[in-house]
Protein backbone atom coordinates (compact mmCIF):
# COMPACT_ATOMS: atom_id res chain seq x y z
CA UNK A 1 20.29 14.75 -12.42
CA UNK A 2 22.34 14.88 -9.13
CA UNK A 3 20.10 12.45 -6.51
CA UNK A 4 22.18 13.07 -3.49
CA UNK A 5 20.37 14.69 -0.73
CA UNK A 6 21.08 18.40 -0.39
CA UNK A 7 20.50 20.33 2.84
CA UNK A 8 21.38 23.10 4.80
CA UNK A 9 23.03 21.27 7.67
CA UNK A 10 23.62 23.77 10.08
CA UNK A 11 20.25 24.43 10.74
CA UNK A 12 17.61 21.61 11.30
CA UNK A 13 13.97 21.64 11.90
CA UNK A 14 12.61 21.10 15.58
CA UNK A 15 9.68 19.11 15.91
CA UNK A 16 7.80 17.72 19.08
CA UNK A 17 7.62 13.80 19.50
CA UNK A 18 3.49 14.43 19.63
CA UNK A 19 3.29 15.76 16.52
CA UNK A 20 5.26 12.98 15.31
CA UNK A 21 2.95 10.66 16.79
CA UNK A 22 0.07 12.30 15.21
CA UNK A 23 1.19 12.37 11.66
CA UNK A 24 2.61 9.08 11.78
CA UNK A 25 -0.79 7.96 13.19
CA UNK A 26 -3.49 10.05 11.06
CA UNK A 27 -1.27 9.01 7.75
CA UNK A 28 -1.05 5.07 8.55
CA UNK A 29 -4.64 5.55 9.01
CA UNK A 30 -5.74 6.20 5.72
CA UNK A 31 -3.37 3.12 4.47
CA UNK A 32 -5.05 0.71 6.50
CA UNK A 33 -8.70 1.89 5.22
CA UNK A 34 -7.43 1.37 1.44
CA UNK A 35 -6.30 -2.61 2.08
CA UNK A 36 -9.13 -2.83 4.77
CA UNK A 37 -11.40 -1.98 1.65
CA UNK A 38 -8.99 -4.25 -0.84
CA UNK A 39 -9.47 -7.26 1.68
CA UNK A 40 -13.10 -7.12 2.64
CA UNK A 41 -14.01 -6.83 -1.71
CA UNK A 42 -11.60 -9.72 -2.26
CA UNK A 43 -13.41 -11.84 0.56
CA UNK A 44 -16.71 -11.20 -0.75
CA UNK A 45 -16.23 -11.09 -4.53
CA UNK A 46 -18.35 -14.13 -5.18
CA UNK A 47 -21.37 -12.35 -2.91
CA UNK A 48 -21.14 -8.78 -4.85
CA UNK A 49 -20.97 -10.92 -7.55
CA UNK A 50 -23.96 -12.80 -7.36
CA UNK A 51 -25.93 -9.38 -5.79
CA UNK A 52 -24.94 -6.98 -8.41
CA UNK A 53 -24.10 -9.14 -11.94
CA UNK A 54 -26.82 -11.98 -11.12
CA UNK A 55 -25.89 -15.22 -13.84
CA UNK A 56 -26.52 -18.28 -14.44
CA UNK A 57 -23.17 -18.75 -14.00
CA UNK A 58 -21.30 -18.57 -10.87
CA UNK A 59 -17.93 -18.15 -13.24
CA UNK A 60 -19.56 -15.57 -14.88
CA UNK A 61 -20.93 -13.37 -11.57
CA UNK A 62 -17.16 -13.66 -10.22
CA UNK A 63 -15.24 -12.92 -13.69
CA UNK A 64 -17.68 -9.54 -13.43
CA UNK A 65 -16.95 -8.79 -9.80
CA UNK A 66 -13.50 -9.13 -10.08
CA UNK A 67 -13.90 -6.92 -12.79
CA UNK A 68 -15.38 -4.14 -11.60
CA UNK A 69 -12.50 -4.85 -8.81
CA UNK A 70 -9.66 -4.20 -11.55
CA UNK A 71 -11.37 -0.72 -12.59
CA UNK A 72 -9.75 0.64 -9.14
CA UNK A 73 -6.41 -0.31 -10.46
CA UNK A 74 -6.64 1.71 -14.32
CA UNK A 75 -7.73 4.58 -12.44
CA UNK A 76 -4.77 4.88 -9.80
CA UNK A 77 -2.49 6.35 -11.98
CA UNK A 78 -5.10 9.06 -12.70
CA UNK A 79 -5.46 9.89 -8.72
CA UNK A 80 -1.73 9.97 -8.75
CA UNK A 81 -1.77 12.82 -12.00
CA UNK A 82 -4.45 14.78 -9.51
CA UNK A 83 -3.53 14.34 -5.98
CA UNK A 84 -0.16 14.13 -6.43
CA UNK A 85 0.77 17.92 -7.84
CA UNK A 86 -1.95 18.93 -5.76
CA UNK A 87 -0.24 17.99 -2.49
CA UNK A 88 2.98 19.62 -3.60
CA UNK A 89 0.94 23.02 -4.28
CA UNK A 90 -1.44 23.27 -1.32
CA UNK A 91 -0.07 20.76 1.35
CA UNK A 92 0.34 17.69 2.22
CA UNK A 93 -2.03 17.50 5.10
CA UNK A 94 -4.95 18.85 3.16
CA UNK A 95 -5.02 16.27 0.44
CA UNK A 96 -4.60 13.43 2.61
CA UNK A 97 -8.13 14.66 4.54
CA UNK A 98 -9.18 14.76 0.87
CA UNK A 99 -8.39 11.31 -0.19
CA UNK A 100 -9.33 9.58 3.06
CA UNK A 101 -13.13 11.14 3.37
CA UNK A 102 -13.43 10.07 -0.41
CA UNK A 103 -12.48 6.65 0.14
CA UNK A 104 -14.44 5.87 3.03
CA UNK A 105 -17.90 7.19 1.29
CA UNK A 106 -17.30 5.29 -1.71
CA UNK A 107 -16.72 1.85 0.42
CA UNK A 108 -19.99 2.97 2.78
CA UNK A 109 -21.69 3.43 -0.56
CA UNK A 110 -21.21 -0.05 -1.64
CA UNK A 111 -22.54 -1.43 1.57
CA UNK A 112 -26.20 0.82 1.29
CA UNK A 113 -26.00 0.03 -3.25
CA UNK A 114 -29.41 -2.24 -3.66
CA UNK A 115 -29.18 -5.19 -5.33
CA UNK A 116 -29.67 -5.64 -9.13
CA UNK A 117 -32.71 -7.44 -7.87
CA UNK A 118 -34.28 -3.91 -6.67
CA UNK A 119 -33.61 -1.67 -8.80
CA UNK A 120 -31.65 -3.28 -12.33
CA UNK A 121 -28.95 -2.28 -14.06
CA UNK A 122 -28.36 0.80 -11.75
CA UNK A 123 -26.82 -1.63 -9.14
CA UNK A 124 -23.52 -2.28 -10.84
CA UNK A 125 -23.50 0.96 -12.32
CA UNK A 126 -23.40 2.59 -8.49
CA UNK A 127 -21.06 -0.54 -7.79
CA UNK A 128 -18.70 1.04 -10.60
CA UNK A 129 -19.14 4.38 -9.74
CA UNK A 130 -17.81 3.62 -5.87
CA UNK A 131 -15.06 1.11 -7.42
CA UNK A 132 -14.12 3.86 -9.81
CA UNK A 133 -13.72 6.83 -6.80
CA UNK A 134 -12.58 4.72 -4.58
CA UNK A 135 -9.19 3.91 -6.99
CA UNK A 136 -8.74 7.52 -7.85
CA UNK A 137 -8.95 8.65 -4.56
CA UNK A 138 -5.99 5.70 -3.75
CA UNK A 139 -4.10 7.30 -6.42
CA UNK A 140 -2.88 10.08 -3.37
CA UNK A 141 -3.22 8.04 -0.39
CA UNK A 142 -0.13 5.79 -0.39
CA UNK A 143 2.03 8.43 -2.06
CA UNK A 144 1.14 11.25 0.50
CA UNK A 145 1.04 9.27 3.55
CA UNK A 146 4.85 8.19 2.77
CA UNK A 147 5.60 11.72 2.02
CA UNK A 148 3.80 13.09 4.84
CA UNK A 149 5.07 10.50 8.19
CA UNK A 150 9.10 10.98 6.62
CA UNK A 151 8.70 14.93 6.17
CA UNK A 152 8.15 14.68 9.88
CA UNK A 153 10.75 11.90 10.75
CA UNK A 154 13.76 12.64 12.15
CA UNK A 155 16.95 11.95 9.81
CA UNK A 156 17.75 8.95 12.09
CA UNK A 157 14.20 7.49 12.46
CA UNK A 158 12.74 7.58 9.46
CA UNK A 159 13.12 3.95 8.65
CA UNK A 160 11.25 2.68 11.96
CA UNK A 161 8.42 5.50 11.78
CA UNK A 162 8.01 4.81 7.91
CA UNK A 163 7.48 1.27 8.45
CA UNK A 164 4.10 2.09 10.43
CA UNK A 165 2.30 3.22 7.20
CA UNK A 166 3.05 -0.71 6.54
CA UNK A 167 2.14 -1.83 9.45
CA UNK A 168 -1.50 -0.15 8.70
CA UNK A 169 -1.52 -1.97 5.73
CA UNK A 170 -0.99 -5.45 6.95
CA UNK A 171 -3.30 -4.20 9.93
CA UNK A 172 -6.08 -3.24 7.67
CA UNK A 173 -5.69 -6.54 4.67
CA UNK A 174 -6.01 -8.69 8.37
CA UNK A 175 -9.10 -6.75 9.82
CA UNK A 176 -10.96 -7.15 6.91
CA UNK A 177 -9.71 -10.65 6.42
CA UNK A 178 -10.86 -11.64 9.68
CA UNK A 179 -14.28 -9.92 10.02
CA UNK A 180 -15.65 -11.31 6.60
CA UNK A 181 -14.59 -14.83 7.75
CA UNK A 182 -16.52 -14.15 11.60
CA UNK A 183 -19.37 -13.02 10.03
CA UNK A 184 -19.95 -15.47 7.56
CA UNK A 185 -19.40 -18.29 10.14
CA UNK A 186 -21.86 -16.28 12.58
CA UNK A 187 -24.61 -16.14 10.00
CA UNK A 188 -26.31 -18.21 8.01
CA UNK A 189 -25.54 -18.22 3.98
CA UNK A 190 -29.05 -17.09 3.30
CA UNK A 191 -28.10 -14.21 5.58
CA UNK A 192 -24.54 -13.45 4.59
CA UNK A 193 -26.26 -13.26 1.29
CA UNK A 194 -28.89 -11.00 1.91
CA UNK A 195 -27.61 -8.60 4.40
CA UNK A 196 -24.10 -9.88 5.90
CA UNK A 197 -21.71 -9.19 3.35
CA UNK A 198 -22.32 -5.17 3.87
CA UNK A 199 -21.48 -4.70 7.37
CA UNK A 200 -17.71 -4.40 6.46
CA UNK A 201 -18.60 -1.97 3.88
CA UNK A 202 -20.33 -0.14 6.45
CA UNK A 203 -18.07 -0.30 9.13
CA UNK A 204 -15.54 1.55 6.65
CA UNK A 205 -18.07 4.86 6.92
CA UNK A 206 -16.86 5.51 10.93
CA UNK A 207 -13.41 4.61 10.54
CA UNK A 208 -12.93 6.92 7.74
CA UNK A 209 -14.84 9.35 9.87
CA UNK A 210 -12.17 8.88 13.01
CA UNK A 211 -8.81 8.87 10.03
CA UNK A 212 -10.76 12.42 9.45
CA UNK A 213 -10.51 14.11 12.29
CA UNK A 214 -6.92 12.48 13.06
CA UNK A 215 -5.52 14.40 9.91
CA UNK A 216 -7.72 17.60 9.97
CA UNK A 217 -5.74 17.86 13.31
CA UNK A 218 -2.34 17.73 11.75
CA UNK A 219 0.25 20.48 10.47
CA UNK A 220 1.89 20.72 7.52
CA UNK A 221 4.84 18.72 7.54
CA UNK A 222 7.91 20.82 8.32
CA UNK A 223 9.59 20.57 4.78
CA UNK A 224 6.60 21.51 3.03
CA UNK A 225 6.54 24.58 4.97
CA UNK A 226 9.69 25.52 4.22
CA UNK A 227 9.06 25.17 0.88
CA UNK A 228 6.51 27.40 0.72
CA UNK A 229 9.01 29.81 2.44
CA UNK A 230 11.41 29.75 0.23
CA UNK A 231 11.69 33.29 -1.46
CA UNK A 232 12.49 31.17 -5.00
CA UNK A 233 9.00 28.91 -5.77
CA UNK A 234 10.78 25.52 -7.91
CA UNK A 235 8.72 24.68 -10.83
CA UNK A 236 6.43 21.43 -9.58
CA UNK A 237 4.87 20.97 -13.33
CA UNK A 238 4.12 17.71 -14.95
CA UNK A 239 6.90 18.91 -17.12
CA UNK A 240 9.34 18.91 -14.54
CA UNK A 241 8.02 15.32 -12.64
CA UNK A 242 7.75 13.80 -16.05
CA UNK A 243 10.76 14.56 -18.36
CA UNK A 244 13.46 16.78 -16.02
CA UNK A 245 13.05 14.11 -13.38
CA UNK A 246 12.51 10.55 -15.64
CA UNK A 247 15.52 9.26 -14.00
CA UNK A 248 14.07 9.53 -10.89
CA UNK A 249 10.39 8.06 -12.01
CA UNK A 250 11.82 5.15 -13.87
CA UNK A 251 13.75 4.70 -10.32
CA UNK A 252 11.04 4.75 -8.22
CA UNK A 253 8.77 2.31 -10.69
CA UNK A 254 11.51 -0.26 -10.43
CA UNK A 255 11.21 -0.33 -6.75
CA UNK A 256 7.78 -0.39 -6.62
CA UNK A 257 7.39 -3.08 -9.01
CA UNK A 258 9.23 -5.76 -6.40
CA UNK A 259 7.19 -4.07 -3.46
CA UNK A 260 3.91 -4.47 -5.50
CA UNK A 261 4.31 -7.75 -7.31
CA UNK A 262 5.41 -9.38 -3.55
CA UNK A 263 2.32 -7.90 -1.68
CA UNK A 264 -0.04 -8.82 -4.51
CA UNK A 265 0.96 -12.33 -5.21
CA UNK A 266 1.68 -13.06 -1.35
CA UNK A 267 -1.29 -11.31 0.27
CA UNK A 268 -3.87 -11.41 -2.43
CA UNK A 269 -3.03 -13.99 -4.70
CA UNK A 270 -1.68 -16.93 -2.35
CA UNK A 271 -5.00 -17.30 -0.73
CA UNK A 272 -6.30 -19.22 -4.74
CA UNK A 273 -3.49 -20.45 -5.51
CA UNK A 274 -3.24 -22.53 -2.31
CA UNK A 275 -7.22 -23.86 -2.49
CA UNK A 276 -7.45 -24.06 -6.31
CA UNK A 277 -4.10 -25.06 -7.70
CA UNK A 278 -2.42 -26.91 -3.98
CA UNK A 279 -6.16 -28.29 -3.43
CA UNK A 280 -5.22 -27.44 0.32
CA UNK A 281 -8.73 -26.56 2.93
CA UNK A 282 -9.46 -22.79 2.36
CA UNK A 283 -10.34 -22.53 6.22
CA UNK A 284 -7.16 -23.89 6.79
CA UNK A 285 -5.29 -21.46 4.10
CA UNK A 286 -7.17 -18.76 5.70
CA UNK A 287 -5.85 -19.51 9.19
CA UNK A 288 -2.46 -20.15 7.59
CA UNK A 289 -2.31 -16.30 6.39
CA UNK A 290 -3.87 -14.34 8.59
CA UNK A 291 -1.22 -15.74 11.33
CA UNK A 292 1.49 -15.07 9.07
CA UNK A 293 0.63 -11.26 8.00
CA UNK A 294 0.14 -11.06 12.39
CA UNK A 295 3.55 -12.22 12.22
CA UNK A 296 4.67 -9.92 9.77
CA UNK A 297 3.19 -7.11 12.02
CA UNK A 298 5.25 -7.76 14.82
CA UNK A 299 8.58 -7.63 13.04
CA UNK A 300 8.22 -4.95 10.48
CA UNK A 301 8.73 -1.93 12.98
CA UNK A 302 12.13 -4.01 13.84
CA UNK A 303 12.95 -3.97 10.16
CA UNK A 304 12.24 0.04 9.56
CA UNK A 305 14.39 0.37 12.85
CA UNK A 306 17.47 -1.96 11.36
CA UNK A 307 17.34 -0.03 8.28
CA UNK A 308 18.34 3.14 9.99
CA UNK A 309 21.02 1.61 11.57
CA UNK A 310 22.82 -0.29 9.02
CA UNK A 311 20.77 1.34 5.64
CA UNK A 312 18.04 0.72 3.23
CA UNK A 313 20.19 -0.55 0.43
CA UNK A 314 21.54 -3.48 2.59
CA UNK A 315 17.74 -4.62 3.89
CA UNK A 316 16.49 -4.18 0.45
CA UNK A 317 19.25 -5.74 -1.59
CA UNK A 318 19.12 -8.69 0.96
CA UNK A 319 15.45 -8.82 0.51
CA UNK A 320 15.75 -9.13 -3.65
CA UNK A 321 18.71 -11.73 -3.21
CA UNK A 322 16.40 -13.74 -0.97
CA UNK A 323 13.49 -14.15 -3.30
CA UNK A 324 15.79 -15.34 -5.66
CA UNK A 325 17.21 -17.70 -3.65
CA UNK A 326 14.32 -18.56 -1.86
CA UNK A 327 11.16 -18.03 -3.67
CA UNK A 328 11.23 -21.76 -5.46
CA UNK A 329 12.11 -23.56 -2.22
CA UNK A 330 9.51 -21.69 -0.40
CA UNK A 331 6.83 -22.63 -2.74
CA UNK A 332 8.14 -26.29 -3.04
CA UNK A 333 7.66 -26.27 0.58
CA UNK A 334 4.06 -25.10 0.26
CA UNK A 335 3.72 -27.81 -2.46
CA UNK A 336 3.93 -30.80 0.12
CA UNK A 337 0.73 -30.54 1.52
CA UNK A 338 2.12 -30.69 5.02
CA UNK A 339 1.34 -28.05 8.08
CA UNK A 340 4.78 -28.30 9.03
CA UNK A 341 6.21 -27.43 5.63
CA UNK A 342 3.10 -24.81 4.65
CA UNK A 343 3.43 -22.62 7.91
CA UNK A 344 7.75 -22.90 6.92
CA UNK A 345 7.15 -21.67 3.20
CA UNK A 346 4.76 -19.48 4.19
CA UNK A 347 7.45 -17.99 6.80
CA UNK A 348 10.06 -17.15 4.19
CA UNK A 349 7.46 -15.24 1.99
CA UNK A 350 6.63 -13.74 4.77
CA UNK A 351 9.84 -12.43 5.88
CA UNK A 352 11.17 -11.62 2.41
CA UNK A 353 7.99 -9.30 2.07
CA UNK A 354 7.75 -7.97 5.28
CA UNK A 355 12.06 -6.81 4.47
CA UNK A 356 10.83 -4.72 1.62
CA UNK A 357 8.03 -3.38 3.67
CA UNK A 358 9.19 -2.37 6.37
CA UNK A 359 12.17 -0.55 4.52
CA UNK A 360 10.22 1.27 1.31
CA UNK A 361 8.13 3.77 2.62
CA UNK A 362 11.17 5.41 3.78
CA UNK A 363 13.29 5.16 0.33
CA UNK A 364 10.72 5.94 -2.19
CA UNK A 365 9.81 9.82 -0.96
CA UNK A 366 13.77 10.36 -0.14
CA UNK A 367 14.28 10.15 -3.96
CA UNK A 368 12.55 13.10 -4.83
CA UNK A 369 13.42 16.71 -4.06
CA UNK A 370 10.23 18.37 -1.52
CA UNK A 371 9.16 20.33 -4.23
CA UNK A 372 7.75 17.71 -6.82
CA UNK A 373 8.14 14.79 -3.79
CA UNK A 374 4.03 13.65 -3.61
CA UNK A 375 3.93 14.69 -7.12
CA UNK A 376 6.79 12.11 -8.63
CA UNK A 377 5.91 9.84 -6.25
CA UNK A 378 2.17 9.44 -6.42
CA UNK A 379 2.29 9.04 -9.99
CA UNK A 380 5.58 6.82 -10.38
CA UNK A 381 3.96 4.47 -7.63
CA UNK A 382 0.73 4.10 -8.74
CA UNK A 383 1.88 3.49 -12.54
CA UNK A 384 3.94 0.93 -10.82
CA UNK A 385 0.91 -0.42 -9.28
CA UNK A 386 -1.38 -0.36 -12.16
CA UNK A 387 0.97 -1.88 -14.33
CA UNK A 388 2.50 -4.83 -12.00
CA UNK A 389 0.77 -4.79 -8.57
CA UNK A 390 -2.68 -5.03 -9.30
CA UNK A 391 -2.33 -7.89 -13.03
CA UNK A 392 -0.08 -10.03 -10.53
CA UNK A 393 -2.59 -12.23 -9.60
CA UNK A 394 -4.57 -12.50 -13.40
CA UNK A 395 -0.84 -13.23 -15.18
CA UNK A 396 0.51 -15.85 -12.66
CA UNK A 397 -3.39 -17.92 -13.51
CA UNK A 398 -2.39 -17.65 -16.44
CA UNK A 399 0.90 -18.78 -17.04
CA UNK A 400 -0.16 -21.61 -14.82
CA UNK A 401 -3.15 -22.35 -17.12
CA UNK A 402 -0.78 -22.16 -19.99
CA UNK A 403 2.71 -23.86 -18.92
CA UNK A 404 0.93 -26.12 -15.97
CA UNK A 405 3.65 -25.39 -14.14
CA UNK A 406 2.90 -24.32 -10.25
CA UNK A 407 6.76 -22.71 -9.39
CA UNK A 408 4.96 -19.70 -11.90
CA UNK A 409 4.82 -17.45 -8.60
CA UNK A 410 8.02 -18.18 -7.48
CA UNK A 411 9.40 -17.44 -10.74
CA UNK A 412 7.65 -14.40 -11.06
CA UNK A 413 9.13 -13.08 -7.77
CA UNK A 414 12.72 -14.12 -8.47
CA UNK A 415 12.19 -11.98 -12.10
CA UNK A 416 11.00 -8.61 -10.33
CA UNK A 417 13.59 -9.47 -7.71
CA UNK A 418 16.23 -9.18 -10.21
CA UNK A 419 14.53 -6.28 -12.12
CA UNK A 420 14.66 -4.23 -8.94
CA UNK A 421 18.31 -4.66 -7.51
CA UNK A 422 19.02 -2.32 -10.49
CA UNK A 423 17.63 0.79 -8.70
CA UNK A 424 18.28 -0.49 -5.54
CA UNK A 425 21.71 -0.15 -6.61
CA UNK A 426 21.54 3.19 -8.17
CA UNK A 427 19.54 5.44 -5.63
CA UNK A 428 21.98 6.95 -2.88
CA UNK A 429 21.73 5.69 0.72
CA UNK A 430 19.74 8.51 2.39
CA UNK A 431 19.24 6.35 6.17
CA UNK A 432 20.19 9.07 8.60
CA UNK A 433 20.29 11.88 6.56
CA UNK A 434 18.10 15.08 5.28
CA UNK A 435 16.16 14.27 2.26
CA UNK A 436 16.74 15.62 -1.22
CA UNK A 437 16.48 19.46 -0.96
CA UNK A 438 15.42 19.51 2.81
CA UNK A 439 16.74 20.61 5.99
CA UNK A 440 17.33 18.34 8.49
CA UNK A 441 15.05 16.93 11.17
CA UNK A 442 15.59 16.38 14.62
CA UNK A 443 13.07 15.60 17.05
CA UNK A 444 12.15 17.21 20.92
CA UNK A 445 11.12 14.85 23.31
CA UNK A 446 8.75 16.56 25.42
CA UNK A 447 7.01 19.97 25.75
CA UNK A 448 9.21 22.13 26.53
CA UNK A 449 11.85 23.79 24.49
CA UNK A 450 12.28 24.84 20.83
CA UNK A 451 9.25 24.29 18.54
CA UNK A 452 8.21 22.82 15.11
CA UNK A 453 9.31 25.75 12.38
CA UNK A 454 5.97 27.64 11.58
């Protein structure tokens, strides 16, 4: 199948900068509650653990915490089979609402689950139930956000207002990241214990409230609409995602899998492997990452905005080549137990990540045509993610347990690195131009003047 964009270019769709504003807000909203949730469960596993799977083994509480943690990730692609479809029959705008008000209740609901102490076994079976929501839920967030902010883009900024469902992401891992470590330094362990550890949880039940009303205030994206115009409806079946557009899955997998397998191991697995296999202070790790994702944070906007000036095949290819290149020094660098060389390792990781991320939320929905767009990409991405993203951390243990070789990570990234300049190399360039089978989109810049199509 033909993956060049298609569209009608003598007309274009009119849309006001607010609105642009508001979807690109209300949508990198929602991303920043899922890793905001991701963070704040990975910084208290050992708590939940010890609340909800009590042991006489500490091993034991955390091996079933961080198993109740992996549940999220087998149900994704399930969310993505659901939401996914959904969005492409009803609208964009209404499942997002959906999937953030679902997620948010099921991460209040772990912070107001009693302990197994209070009431038995039903504690981790509510723990399970939230874990198990909150993943299918997921399964349509990520997807539909991307969709939703580059529907709205214009052709020529859709790289730089992509790269804010990103930034919500590094925004979110680093609030929660943060606030667990303040309030477990304000309290006392008996208290952290007892009562601390929820008031993230809690915390997640207003700002799901305010990501809410943000997207109940949106409109449909513009290429949905005309869509749904359209005299001729395209067949959006799981026949059509699954087998007439493979190609395009099997695509969109291959880029996910370098996106996923860099955040996980960088973001979520880094923190271990630099206490438990570099032996290095875990309040110093701590400080070590959250300054580098705050880094990351103020460059990736700069990287979206490169990549619609000179491409997203350039920015990503360059960003593969690098982790091959650089992943083994970088981590030999983090090896020498020196500040100098940790926050300089830690800086090419870093950068090499924050180049895919700043650049993919803008490729992956311009490889599907509108009508199966959240559809093939919800459940290609989260596949992606279930498969790759989310065992990261669990194979790279092991292969260190079982080669004792530390470089495991970097050879891990260099091997999805190279996996992934494949596609890279096979989907068209689509910086500054319509997506697949929609019109253009060009943008007003203030009030007056020609209107959004209704």
């Amino acid at each position: 199948m033909d993956t060049e964009a298609t569209a009608d270019t003598t007309e274009a769709h009119i849309v006001d900068e607010s609105e642009v504003k508001r979807a690109v807000t209300a949508a990198a909203m929602g991303n920043a509650l899922e890793w905001f949730d991701f963070s704040i469960y990975s910084y208290t596993a050992a708590t939940i653990g010890h609340v909800f799977f009590p042991s006489h083994s500490n091993t034991a509480s955390l091996l079933a915490s961080f198993g109740v943690f992996t549940l999220a990730f087998v149900v994704r692609p399930l969310g993505g089979f659901f939401f996914g479809p959904l969005g492409d029959k009803v609208g964009r705008n209404k499942v997002l609402a959906l999937t953030i008000i679902l997620m948010s209740v099921a991460t209040f609901c772990i912070g107001i689950i009693p302990s197994y102490a209070s009431i038995g076994v039903w504690a981790p079976i509510g723990l399970i139930l939230a874990r198990l929501v909150q993943g299918f839920s997921t399964g349509g967030e990520y997807g539909g956000a991307a969709t939703f902010i580059c529907e709205f883009s214009p052709d020529n900024r859709r790289g730089f207002l992509g790269s804010w469902l990103e930034f919500g992401t590094l925004g979110g891992y680093t609030l929660g990241a943060v606030l667990v470590t303040g309030i477990s330094m304000v309290l006392t362990s008996e208290e952290f214990f007892t009562w601390g550890w929820r008031i993230p949880f809690l915390i997640a039940g207003p700002l799901g409230l305010l990501g809410l009303y943000l997207r109940l205030k949106l409109k449909e994206s513009p290429a949905f609409k005309q869509m749904k115009e359209d005299a001729e409806q395209k067949d959006s079946s799981f026949r059509e995602i699954l087998i007439v557009n493979l190609r395009l899955q099997a695509l969109c997998i291959g880029l996910v899998l370098i996106l996923n397998i860099a955040y996980y191991t960088v973001l979520s697995y880094l923190p271990s492997y630099l206490t438990e296999v570099l032996y290095i202070d875990a309040s110093r790790s701590l400080v070590f990452l959250v300054l580098t994702m705050l880094a990351m944070m103020c460059v990736i906007n700069m990287v979206g905005k490169l990549s619609d000036h000179v491409g997203r095949k350039p920015v990503l290819v360059g960003a593969c080549i690098g982790f091959i290149i650089l992943s083994y020094p970088a981590f030999w660098l983090l090896s020498q137990h020196s500040i100098t060389t940790t926050v300089i390792g830690l800086a090419i990781l870093g950068t090499l990540v924050v180049a895919l991320a700043g650049v993919m939320p803008a490729t992956l929905p311009a490889i599907f045509p509108t009508h199966i767009r959240y559809g093939g990409f919800a459940i290609s991405y989260n596949i992606s993610t279930a498969l790759f993203g989310g065992t990261a951390p669990l194979v790279i243990t092991w292969l260190i347990a079982t080669t004792g070789d530390n470089f495991v990570p970097a050879y891990y990234l260099m091997l999805a690195a190279a996996i992934a300049i494949v596609p890279i190399l096979i989907i068209p360039e689509t910086a500054g131009k319509p997506m697949l089978g929609s019109m253009a989109v060009r943008i007003q810049m203030n009030d007056s003047g020609p209107k959004a199509r209704n």
